[in-house]
Each structure stands twice: as C-alpha cells, then as structure tokens.
C-alpha atoms as a PDB file:
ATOM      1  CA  UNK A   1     -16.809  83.868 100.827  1.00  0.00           C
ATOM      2  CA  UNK A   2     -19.577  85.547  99.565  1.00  0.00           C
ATOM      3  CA  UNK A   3     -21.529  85.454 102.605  1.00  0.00           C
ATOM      4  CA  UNK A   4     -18.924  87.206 104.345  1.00  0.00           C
ATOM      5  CA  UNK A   5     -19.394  90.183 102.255  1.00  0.00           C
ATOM      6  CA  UNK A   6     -22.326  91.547 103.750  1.00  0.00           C
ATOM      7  CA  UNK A   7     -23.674  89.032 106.178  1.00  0.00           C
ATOM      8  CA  UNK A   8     -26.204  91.783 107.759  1.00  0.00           C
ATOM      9  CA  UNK A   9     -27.875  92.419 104.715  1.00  0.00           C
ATOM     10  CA  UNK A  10     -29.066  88.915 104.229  1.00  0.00           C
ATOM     11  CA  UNK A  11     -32.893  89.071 104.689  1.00  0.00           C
ATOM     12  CA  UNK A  12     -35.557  87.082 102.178  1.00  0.00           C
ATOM     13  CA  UNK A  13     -36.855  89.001  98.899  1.00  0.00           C
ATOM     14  CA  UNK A  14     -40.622  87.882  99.053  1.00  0.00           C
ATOM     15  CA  UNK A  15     -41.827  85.774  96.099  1.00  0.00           C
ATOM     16  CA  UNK A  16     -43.237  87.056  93.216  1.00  0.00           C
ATOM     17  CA  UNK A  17     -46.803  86.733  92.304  1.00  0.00           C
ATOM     18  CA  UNK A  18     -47.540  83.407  90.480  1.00  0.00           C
ATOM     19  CA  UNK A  19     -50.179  84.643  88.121  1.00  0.00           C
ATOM     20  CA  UNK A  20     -50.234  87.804  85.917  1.00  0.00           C
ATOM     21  CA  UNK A  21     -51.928  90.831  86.763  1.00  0.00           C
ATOM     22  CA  UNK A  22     -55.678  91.144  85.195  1.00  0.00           C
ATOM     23  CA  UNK A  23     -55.011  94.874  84.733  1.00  0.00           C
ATOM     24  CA  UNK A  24     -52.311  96.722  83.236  1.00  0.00           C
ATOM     25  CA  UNK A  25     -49.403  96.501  85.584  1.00  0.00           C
ATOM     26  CA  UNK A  26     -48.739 100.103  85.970  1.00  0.00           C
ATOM     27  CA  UNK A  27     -52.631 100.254  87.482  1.00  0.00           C
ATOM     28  CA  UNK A  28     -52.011  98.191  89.766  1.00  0.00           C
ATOM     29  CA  UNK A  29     -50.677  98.206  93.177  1.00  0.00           C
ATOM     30  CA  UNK A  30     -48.537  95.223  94.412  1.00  0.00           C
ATOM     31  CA  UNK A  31     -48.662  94.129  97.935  1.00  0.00           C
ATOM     32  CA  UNK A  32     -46.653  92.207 100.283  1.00  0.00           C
ATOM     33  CA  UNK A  33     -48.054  89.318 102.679  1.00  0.00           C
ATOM     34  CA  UNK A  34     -45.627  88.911 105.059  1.00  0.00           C
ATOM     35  CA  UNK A  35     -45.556  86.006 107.290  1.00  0.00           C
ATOM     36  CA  UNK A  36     -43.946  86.009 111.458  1.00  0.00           C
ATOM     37  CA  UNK A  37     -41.241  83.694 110.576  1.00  0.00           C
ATOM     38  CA  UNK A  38     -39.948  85.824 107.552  1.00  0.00           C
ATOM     39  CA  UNK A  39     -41.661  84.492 104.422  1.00  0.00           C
ATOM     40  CA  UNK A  40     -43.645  86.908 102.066  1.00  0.00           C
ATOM     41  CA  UNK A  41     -45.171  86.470  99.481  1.00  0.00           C
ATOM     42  CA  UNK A  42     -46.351  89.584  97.110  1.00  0.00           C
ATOM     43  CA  UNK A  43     -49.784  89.985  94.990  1.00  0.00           C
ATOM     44  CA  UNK A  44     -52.116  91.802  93.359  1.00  0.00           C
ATOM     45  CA  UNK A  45     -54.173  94.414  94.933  1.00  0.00           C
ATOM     46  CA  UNK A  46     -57.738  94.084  94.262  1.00  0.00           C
ATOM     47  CA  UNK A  47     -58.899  95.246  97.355  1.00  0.00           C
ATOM     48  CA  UNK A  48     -59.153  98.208  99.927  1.00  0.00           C
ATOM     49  CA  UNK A  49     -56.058  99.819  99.945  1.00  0.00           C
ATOM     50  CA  UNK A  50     -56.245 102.858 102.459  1.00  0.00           C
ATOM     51  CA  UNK A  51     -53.991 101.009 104.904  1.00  0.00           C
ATOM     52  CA  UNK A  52     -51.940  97.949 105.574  1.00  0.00           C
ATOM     53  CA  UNK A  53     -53.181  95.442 107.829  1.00  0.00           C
ATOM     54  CA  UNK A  54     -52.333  92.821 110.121  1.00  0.00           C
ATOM     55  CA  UNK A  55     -54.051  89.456 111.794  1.00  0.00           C
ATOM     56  CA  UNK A  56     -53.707  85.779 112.146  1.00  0.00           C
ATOM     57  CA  UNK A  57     -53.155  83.910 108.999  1.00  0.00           C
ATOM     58  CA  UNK A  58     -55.658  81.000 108.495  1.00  0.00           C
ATOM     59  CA  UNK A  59     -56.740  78.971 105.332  1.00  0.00           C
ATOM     60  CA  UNK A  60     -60.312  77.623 103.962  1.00  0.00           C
ATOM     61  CA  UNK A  61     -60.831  74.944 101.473  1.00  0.00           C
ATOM     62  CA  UNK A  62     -64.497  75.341 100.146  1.00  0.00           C
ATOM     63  CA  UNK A  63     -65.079  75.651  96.577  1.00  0.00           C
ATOM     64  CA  UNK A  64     -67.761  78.392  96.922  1.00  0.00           C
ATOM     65  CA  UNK A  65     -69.453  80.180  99.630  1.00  0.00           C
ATOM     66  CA  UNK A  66     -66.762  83.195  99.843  1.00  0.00           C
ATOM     67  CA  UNK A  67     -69.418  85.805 100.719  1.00  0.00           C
ATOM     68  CA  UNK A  68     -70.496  83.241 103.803  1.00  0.00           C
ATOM     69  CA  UNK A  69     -67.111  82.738 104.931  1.00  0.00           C
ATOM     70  CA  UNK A  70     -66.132  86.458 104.905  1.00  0.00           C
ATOM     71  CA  UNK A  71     -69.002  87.438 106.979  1.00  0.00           C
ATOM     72  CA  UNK A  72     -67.997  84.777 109.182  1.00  0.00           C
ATOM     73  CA  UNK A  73     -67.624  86.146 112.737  1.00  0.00           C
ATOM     74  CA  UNK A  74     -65.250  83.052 112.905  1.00  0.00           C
ATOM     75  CA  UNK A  75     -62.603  84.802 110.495  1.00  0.00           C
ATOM     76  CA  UNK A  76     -62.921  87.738 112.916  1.00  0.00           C
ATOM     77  CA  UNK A  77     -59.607  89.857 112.348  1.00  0.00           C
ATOM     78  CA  UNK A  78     -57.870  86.800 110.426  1.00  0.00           C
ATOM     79  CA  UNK A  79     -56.410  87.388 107.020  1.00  0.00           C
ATOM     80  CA  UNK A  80     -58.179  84.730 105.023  1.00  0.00           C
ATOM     81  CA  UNK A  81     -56.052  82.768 102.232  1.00  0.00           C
ATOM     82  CA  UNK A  82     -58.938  80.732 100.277  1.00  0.00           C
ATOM     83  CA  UNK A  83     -57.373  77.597  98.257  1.00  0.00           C
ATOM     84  CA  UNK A  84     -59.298  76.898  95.865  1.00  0.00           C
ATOM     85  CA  UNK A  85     -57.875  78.544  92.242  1.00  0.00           C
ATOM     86  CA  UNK A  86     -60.487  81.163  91.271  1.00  0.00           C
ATOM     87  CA  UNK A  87     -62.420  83.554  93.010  1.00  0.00           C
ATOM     88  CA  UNK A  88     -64.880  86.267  92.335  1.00  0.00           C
ATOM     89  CA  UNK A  89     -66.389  84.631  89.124  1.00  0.00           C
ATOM     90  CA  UNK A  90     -69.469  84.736  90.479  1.00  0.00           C
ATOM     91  CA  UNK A  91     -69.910  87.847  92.137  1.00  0.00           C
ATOM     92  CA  UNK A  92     -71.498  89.159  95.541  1.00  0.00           C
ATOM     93  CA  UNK A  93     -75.419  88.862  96.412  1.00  0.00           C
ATOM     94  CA  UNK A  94     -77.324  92.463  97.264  1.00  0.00           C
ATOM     95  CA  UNK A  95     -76.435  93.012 100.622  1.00  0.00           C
ATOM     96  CA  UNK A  96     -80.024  94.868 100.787  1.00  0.00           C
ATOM     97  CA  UNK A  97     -81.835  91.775 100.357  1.00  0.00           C
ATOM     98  CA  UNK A  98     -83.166  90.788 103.262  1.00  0.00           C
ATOM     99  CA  UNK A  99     -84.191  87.006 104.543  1.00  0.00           C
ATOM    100  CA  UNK A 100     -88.251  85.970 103.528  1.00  0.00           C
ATOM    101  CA  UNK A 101     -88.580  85.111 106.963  1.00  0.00           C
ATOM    102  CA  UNK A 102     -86.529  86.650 109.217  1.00  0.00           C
ATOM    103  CA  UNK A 103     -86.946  90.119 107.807  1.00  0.00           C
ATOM    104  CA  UNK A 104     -83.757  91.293 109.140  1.00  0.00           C
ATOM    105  CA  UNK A 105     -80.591  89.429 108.351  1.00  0.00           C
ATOM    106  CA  UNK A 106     -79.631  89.649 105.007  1.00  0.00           C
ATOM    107  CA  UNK A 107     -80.549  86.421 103.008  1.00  0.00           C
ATOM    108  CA  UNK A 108     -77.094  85.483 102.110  1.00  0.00           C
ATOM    109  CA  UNK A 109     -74.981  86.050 104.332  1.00  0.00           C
ATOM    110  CA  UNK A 110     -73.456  85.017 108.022  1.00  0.00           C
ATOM    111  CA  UNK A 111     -73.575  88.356 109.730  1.00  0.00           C
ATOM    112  CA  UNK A 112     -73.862  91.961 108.943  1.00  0.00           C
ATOM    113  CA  UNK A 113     -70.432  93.019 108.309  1.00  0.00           C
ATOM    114  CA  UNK A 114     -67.153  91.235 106.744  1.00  0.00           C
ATOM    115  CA  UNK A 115     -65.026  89.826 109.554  1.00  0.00           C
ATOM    116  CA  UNK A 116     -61.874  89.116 108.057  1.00  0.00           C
ATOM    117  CA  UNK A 117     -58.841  91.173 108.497  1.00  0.00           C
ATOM    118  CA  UNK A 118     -58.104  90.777 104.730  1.00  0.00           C
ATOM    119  CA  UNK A 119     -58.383  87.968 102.066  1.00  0.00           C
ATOM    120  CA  UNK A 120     -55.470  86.657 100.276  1.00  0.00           C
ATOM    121  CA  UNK A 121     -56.874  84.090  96.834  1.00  0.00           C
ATOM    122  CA  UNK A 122     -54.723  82.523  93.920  1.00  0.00           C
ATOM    123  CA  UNK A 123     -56.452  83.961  91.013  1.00  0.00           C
ATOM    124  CA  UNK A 124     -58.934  86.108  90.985  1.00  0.00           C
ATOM    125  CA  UNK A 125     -61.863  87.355  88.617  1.00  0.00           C
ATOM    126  CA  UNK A 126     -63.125  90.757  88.540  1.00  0.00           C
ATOM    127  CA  UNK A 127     -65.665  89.721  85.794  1.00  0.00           C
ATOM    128  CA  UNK A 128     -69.144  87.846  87.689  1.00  0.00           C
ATOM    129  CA  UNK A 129     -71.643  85.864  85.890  1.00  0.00           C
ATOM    130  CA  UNK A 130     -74.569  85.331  88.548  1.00  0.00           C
ATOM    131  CA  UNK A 131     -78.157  85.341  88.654  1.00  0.00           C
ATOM    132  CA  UNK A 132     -77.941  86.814  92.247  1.00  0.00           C
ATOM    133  CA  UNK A 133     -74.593  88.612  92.223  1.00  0.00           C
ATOM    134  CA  UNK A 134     -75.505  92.576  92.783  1.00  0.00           C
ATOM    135  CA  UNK A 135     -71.580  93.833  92.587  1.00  0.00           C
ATOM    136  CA  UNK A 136     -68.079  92.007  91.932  1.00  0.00           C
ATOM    137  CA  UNK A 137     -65.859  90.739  95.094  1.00  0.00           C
ATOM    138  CA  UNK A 138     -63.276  93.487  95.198  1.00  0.00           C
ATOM    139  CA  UNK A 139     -66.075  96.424  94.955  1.00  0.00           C
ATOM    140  CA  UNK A 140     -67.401  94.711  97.941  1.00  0.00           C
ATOM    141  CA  UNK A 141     -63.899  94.578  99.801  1.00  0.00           C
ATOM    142  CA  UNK A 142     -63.411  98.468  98.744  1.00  0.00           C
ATOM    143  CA  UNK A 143     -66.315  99.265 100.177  1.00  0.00           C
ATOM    144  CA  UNK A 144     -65.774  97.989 103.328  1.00  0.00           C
ATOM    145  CA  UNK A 145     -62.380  98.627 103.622  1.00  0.00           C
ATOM    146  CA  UNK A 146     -61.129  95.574 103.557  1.00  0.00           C
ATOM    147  CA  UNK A 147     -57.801  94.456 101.391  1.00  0.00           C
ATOM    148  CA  UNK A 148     -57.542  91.736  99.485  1.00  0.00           C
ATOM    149  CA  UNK A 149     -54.597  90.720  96.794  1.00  0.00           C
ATOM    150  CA  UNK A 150     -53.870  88.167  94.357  1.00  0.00           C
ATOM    151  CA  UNK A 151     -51.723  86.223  92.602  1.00  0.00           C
ATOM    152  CA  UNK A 152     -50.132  84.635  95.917  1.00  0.00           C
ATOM    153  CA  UNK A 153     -49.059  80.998  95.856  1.00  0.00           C
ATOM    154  CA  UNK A 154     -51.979  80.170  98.350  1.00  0.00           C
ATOM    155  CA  UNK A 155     -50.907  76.144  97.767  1.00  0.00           C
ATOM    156  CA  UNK A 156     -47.396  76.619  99.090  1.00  0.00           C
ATOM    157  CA  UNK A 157     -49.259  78.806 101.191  1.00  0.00           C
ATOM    158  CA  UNK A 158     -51.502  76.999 102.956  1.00  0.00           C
ATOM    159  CA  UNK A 159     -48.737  73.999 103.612  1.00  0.00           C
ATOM    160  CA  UNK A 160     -46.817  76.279 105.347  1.00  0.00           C
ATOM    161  CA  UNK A 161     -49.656  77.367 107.601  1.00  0.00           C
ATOM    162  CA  UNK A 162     -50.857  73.219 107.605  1.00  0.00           C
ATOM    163  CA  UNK A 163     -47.060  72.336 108.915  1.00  0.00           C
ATOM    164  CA  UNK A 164     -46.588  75.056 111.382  1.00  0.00           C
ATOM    165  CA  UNK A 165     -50.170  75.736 112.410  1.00  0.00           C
ATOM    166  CA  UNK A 166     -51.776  79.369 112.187  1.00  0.00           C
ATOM    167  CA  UNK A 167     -49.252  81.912 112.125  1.00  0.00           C
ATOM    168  CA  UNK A 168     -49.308  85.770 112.639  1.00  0.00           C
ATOM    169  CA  UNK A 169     -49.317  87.815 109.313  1.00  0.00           C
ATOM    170  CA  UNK A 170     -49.771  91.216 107.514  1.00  0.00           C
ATOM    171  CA  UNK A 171     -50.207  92.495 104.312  1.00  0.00           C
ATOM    172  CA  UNK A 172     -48.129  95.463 103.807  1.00  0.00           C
ATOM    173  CA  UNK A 173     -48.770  98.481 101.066  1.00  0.00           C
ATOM    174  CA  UNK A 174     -46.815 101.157  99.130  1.00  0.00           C
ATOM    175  CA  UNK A 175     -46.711 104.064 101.537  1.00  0.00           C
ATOM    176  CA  UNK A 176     -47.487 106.261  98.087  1.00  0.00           C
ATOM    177  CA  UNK A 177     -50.452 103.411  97.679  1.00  0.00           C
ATOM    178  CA  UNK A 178     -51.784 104.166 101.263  1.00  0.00           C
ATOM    179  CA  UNK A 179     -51.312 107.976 101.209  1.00  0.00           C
ATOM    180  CA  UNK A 180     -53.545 108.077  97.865  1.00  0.00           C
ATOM    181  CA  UNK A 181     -50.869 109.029  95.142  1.00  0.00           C
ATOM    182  CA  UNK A 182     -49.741 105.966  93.875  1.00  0.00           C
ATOM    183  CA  UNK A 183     -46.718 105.779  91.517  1.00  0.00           C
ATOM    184  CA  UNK A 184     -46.456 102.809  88.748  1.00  0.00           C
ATOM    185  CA  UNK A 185     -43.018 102.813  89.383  1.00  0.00           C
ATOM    186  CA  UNK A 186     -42.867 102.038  92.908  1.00  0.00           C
ATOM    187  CA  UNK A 187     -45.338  99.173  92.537  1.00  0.00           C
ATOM    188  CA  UNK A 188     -43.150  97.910  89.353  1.00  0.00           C
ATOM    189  CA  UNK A 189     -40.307  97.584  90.835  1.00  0.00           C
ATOM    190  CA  UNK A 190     -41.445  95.117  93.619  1.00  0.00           C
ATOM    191  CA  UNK A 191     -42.166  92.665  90.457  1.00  0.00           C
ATOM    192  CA  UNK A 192     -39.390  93.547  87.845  1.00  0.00           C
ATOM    193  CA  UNK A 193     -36.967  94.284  90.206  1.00  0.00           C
ATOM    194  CA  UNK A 194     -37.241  91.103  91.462  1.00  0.00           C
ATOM    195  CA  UNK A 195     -37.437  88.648  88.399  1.00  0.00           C
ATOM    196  CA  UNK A 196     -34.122  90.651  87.252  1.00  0.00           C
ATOM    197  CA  UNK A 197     -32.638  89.768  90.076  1.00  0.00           C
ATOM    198  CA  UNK A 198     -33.367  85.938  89.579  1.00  0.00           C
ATOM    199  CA  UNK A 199     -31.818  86.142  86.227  1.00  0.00           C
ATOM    200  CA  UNK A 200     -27.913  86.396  85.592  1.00  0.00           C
ATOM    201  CA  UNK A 201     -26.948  88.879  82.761  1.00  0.00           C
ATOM    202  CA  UNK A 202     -23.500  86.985  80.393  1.00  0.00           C
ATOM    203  CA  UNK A 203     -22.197  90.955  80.398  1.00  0.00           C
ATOM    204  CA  UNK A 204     -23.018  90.930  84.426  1.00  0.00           C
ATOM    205  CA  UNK A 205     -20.272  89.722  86.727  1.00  0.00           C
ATOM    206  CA  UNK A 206     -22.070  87.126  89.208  1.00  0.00           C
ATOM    207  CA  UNK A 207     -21.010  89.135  92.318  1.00  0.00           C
ATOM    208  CA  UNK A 208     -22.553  92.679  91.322  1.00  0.00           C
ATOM    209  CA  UNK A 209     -25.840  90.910  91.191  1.00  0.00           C
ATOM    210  CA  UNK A 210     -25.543  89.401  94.357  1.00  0.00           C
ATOM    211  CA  UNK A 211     -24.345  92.794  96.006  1.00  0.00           C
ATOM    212  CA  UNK A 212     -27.390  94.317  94.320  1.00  0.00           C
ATOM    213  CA  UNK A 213     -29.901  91.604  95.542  1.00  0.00           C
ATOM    214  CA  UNK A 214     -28.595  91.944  99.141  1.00  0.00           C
ATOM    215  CA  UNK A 215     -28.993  95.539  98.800  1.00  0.00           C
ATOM    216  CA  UNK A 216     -32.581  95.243  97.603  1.00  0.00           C
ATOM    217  CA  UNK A 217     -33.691  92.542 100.057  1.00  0.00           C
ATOM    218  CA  UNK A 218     -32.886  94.529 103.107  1.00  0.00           C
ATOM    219  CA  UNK A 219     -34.768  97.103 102.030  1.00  0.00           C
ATOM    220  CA  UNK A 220     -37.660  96.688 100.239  1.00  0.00           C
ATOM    221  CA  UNK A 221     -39.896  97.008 103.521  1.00  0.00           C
ATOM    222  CA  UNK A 222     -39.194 100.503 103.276  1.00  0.00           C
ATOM    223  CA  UNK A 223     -41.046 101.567 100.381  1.00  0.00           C
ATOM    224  CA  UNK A 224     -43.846  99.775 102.087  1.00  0.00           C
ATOM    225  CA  UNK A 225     -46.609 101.261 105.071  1.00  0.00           C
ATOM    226  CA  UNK A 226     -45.684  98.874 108.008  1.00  0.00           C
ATOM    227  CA  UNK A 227     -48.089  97.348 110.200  1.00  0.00           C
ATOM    228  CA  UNK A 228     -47.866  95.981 113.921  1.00  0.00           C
ATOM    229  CA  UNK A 229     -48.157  92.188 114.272  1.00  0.00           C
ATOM    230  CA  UNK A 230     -52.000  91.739 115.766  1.00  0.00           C
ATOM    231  CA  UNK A 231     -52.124  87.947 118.115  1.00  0.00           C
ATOM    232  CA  UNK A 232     -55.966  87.554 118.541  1.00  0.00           C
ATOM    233  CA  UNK A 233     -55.422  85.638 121.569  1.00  0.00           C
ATOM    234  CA  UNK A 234     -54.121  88.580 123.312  1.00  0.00           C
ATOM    235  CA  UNK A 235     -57.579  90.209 122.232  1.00  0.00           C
ATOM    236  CA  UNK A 236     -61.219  89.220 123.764  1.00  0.00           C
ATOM    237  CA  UNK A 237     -62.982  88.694 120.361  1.00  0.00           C
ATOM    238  CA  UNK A 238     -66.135  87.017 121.434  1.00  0.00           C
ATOM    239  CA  UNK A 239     -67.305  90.141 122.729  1.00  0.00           C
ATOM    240  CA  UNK A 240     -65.973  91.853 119.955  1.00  0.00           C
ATOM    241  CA  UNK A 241     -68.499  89.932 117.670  1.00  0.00           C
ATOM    242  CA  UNK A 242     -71.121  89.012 120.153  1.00  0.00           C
ATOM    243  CA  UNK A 243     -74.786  90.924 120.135  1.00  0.00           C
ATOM    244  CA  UNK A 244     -74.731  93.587 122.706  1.00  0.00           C
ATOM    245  CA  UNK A 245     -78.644  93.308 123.487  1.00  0.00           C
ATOM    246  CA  UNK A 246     -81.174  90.349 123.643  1.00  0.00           C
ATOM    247  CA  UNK A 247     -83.328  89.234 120.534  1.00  0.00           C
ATOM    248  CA  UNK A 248     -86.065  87.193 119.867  1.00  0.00           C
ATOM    249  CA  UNK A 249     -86.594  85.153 116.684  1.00  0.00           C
ATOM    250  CA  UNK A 250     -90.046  83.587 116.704  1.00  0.00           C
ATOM    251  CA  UNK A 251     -91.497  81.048 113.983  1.00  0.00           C
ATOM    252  CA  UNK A 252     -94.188  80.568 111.484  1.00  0.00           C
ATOM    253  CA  UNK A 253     -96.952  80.093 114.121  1.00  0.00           C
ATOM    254  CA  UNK A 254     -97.866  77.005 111.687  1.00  0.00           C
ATOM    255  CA  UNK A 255     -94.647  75.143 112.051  1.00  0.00           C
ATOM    256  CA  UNK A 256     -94.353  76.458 115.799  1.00  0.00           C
ATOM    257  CA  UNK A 257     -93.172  73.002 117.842  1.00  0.00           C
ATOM    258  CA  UNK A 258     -95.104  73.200 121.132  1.00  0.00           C
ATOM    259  CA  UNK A 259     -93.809  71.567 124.204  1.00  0.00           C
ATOM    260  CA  UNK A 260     -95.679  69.974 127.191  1.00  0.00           C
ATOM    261  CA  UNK A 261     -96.988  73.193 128.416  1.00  0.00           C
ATOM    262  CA  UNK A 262     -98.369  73.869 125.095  1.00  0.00           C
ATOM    263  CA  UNK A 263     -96.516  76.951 124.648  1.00  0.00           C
ATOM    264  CA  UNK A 264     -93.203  77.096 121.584  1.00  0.00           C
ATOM    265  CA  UNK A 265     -89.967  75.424 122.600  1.00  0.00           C
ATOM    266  CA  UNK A 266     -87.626  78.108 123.737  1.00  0.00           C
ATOM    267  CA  UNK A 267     -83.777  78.278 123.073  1.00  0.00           C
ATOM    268  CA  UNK A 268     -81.503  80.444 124.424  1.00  0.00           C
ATOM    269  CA  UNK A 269     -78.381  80.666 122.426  1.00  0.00           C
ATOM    270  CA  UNK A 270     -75.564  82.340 123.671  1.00  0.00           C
ATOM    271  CA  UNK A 271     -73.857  84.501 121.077  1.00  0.00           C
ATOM    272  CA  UNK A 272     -70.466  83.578 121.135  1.00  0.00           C
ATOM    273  CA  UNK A 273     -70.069  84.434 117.296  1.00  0.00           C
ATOM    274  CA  UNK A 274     -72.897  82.915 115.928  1.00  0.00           C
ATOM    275  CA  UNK A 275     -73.427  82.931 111.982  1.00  0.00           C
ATOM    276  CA  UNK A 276     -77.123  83.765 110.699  1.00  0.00           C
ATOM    277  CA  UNK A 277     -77.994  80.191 109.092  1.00  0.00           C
ATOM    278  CA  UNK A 278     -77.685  78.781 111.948  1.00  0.00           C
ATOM    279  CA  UNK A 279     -80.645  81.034 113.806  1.00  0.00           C
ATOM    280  CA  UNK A 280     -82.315  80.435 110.062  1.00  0.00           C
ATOM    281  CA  UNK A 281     -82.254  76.316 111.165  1.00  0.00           C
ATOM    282  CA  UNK A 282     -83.683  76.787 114.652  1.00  0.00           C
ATOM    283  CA  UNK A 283     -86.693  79.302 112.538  1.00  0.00           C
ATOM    284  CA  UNK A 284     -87.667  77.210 110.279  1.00  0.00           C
ATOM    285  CA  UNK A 285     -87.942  73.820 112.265  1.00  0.00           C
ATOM    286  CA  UNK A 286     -90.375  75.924 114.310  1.00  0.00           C
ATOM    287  CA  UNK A 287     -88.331  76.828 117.356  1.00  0.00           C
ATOM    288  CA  UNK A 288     -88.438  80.260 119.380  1.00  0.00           C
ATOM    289  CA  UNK A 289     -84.724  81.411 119.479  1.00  0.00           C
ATOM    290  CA  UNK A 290     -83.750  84.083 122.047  1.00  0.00           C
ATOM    291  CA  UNK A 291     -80.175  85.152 121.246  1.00  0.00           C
ATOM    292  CA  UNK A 292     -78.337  86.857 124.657  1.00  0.00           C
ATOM    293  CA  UNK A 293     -74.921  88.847 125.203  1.00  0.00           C
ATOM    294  CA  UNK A 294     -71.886  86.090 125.437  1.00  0.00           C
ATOM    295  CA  UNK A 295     -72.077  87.818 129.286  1.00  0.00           C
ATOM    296  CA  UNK A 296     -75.766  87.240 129.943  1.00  0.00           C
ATOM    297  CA  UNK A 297     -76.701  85.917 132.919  1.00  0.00           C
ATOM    298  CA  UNK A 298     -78.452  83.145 131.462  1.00  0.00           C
ATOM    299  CA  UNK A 299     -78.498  81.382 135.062  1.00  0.00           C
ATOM    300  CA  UNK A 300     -81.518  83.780 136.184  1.00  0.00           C
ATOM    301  CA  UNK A 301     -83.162  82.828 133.084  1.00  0.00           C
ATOM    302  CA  UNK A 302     -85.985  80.604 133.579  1.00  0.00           C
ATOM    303  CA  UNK A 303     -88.231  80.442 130.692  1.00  0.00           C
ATOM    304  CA  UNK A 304     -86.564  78.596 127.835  1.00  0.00           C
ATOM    305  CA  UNK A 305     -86.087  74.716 127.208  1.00  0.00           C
ATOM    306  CA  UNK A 306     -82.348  74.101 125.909  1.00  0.00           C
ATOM    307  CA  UNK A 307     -79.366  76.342 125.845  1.00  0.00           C
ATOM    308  CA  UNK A 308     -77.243  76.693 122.576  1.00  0.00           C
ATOM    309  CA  UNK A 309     -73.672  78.006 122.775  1.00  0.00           C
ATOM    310  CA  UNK A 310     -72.359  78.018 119.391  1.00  0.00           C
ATOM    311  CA  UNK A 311     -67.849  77.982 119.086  1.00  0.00           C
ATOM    312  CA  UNK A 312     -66.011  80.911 118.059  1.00  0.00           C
END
C-alpha cells in the first residue's frame, strides 16, 4: 500500500558521510559520488570544486604512496577511492624538486601531472607532519583542479566495486558550489535533511515522512551540477598519456653496462603510460633508455638491444 502511493518517485537517497566534517559544516561543501547502477554515496569536499566530474571508479589498497599513485598515468581519468582509513597526514613532496640524477622528473613522483579524474578517501587529514611534505593533499588537488571528498564509506565501497568489477562513476557538486557562491544551506541540507529523514518523530505520522522522503529522493540531483557518464574504453588513453616526442635517458658513465660492441646497452621502451621509477631502475643499473611515442615505428629502429613496453 504504501508503494502504491507514489511508485515514480522511488529513487535511492545517497548515504550519508560516515565521518564528521573536519571543518565547520556550514564551510563546507558536500558532494555526491554517484555510482552507474544507482548507489551514491555523499562526502566531504576537500578538493577542487570548480566542476563536477565523471570517470571509471577503481580502488587501491596501499598504505602510503598517494602522491605516486595520483600521478599514476594508470589512474588516467579514473576517480580513485583509496582504502586505507587516513589520508593526507603526511602531506605532499615539492613538486619543484627535481630527481639527483635525472635532472628532470620530479624526485617523487610518477609523472608530471595528477592523472586521476578525482579521489574519493575515508578520512582525511588536512594537518601534515613530514620531513619532505612542501603543501597538504587537498592544496595540491585545488591546485590542479582536481576534486576530492571525504567521509565516504570507501569499505562498503570498494566491495561493491570488488563484486561487480569497475564501474562508471561521478562525483556531482552544488550548482551554487560550482558557480562560486556557495550557500551553507544548500550543502546542509544534503546531510541533515537526510539523517531527519532516517529518524521517525512520536508527534510525526509514519506516512508524512515517507511522502516527504520520496519527495526528497527524487530530487536531490537537482540542486546538484550534473555530469555525463565518461567509459574510458570508448576513449584512446594511451595516447592521451603517452610522450609525444623521443627521449634519451643516459647513465652515470661509471655504472654504464657495456655490451659486446663495447658501446651502453640500449632500451627502447615504448611509452604506453609509463611511471618515472621505472625509467629511474633502468638509470641507475646503468642502462641507456630511449623512451618513443606509443606510435613509433620502433620496427625501423635498429640501434638498441631490448624493447620495453610497459601496461597501461
């Protein structure tokens, strides 16, 4: 019976954030991350927030190593839900610093740029305690335009994504958020309204709440900036990452492995996405590295000694 009240109305609220904001609420913006089959779950912003955002919706299970896996050209244009509990506590590494050796890469990091469509964490720490950290984690992400929330239920989460296998997502924004006047009551009302809604009033009758809820769940998307669903396999993103000229790496002449023609061993690697440590590894066991185009012709190349294709 009470399904047949309104059965068109009956859409999923998203669930509320499972941690408490580390700011005072009305400072902070609340975002939806919005799943393909339905499911959303809201957060904390802590990140860009110029636009909402969409991308394939993968998980990671390190313990550290965030600024690594962010300038990943693996993530590239995947919204990135890390598992592990806290993030940010130790900060981000000078992006200026470059590598001793290689002079220029940065030292501490996979690529140039942050690849991920956005980053979705648990809990997350805006205060840093690192010798090497230069900024915190969400300054970075502002900076590069990149949004990031909080706050999710990345556990339930990431056994969603484990069960069902990647899945397409976006993280949606208050349109007053995105268009730079944001108002503390439209990002309230995304939490409160929804934890009153979970909780039955004695002087409330049971079906005015349930009228209300249905109501509110069919549309809440329309307070937010919506965002069309982005499938990366409809997209060519090794060239989108790939080096668009050759370059040569060459070694310490002193560690320099020479082959039977006297002369450095020579591998061509075929950038298909690769990540800076791993042209640091070929460098420093003395071993020339020229890195090509993922369309080079590498079939008219003739002087190297070993071909290295790395997986995107």
């Amino acid at each position: 019976f009470l399904l047949s009240r309104k059965p068109t109305l009956m859409t999923s609220l998203p669930f509320p954030p499972v941690t408490p904001a580390t700011t005072s609420t009305s400072d902070t913006t609340v975002a939806t991350l919005v799943l393909k089959d339905g499911t959303s779950y809201q957060g904390f912003s802590f990140g860009a927030e110029t636009h909402s955002v969409a991308g394939e919706c993968v998980f990671q299970t390190g313990m550290v190593g965030y600024p690594e896996s962010l300038t990943d050209p693996s993530y590239h244009g995947q919204i990135l839900v890390l598992t592990f509990p806290l993030i940010g506590n130790y900060g981000v590494p000078s992006r200026d610093d470059m590598d001793p050796i290689l002079k220029d890469i940065p030292r501490y990091f996979e690529s140039s740029n942050i690849h991920v469509a956005a980053l979705v964490v648990g809990q997350y720490s805006s205060y840093y305690s690192h010798y090497l950290a230069h900024s915190s984690l969400g300054d970075w992400l502002k900076t590069n335009d990149i949004p990031a929330i909080y706050g999710v239920d990345t556990r339930a989460l990431t056994k969603k994504i484990r069960i069902n296998g990647v899945m397409l997502g976006k993280i949606l924004f208050p349109k007053e958020s995105v268009t730079g006047s944001p108002s503390s009551s439209v990002n309230k009302v995304h939490v409160d309204g929804f934890m009153k809604l979970t909780s039955i009033s004695a002087e409330s009758s049971l079906m005015d709440h349930i009228e209300d809820e249905l109501v509110i769940s069919s549309t809440w998307m329309d307070k937010y900036q919506d965002a069309d669903w982005v499938d990366p396999n409809e997209k060519n993103l090794v060239a989108e990452v790939s080096i668009k000229t050759p370059k040569l790496y060459t070694p310490d002449p002193k560690k320099a492995i020479k082959g039977a023609n006297s002369k450095t061993l020579k591998i061509l690697a075929l950038d298909v996405g690769m990540k800076y440590n791993q042209i640091r590894c070929f460098i420093n066991r003395g071993v020339e590295l020229k890195i090509v185009p993922w369309n080079y012709d590498f079939l008219n190349e003739t002087d190297y000694d070993g071909l290295f294709i790395r997986h995107l």
